[in-house]
Protein backbone atom coordinates (compact mmCIF):
# COMPACT_ATOMS: atom_id res chain seq x y z
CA UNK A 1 0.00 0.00 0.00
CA UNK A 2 1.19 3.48 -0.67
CA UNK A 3 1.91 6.03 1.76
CA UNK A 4 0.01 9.43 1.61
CA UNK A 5 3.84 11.22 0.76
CA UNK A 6 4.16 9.03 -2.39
CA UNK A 7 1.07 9.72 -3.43
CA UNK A 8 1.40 13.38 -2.86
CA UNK A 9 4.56 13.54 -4.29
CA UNK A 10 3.25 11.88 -7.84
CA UNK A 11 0.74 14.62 -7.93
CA UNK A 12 2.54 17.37 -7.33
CA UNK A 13 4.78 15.78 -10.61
CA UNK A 14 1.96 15.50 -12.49
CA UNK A 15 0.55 18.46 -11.89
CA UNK A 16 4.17 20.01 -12.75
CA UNK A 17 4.17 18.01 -15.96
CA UNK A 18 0.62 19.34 -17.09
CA UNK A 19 2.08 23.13 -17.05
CA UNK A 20 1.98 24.87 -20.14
CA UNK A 21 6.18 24.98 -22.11
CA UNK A 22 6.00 28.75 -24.21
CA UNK A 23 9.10 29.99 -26.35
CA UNK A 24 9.62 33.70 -27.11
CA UNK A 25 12.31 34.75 -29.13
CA UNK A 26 14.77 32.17 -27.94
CA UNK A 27 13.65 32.00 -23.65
CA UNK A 28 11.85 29.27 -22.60
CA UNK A 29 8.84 29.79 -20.02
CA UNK A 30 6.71 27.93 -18.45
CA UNK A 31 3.03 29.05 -17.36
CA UNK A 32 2.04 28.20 -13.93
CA UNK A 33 -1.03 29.19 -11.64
CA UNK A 34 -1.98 32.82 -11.43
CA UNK A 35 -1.32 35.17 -8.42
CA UNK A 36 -3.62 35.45 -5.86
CA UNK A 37 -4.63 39.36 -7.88
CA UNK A 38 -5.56 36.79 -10.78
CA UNK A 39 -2.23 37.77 -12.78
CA UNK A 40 -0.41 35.54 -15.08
CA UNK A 41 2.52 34.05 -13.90
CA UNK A 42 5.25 32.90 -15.72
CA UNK A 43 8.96 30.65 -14.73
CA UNK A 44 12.02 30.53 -16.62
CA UNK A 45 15.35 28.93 -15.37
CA UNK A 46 17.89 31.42 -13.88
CA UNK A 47 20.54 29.89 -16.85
CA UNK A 48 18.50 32.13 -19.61
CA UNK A 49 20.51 35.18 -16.96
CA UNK A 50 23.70 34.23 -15.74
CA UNK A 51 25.86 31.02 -15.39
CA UNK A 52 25.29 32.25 -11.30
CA UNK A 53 21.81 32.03 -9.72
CA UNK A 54 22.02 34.93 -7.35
CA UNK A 55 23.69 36.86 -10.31
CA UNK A 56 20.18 35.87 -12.12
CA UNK A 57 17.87 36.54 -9.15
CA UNK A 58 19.80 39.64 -8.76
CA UNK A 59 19.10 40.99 -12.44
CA UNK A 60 15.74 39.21 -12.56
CA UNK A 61 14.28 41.60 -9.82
CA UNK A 62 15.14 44.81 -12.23
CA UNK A 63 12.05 43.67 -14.32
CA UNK A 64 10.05 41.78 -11.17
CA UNK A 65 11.68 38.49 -11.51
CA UNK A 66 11.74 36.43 -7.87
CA UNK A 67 12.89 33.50 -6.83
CA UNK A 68 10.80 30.29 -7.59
CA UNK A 69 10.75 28.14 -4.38
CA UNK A 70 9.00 24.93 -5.91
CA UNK A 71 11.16 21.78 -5.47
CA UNK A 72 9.77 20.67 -8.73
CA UNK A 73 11.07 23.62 -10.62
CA UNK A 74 15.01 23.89 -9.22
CA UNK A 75 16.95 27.18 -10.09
CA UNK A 76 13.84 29.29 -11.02
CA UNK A 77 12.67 32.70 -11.61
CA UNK A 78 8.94 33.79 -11.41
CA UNK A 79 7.54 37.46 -13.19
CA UNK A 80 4.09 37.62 -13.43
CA UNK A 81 3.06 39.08 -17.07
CA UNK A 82 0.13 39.82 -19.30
CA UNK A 83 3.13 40.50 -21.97
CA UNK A 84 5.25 37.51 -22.64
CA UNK A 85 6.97 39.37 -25.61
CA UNK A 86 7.87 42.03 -23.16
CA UNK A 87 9.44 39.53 -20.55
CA UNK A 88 11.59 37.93 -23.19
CA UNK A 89 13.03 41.20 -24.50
CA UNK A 90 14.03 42.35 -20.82
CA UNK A 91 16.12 38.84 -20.42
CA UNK A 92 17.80 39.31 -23.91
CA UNK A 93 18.32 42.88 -23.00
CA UNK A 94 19.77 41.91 -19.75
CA UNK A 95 21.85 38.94 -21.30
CA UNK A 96 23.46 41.89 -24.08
CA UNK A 97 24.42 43.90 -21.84
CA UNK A 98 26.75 41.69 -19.75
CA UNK A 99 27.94 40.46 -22.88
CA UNK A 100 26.14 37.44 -23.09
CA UNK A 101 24.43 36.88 -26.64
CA UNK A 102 23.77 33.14 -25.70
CA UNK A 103 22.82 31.14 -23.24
CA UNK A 104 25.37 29.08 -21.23
């Protein structure tokens, strides 16, 4: 019989897996639950930033980036965003500027 942690834990994966994959111009996203305000929320990994993830939290919070906390998600940054477009062009602007045309 399965425990009530295993069983937990496959949901939580499943939900995971059911979460919506977007590209824009070259950054991957991922669409999770809104906000409690109803906004659109939106996780990309802190790599699309900086080869350091608090370097990438760091920049991220110039354009409302946080840190994502969900063990399912590791090395994440959350914006909330009606614009995806938008998002993108602030973490290719971000990436330019310290020299960084692609990612890795």
């Amino acid at each position: 019989m399965k425990t009530e942690t295993e069983n937990r834990n496959k949901l939580t994966i499943a939900t995971a897996m059911e979460q919506e994959a977007v590209k824009m111009n070259g950054v991957s996203f991922v669409r999770i639950k809104n906000d409690a305000n109803g906004n659109p929320r939106y996780i990309f990994h802190f790599l699309e930033l900086s080869k350091d993830y608090n370097e990438a939290c760091r920049i991220a919070s110039k354009f409302g980036g946080r840190k994502y906390r969900a063990k399912w998600y590791g090395g994440g940054i959350v914006c909330q965003s009606y614009d995806l477009a938008d998002l993108a062009q602030s973490i290719l602007a971000n990436r330019i500027a310290m020299g960084r045309n692609s990612v890795g």
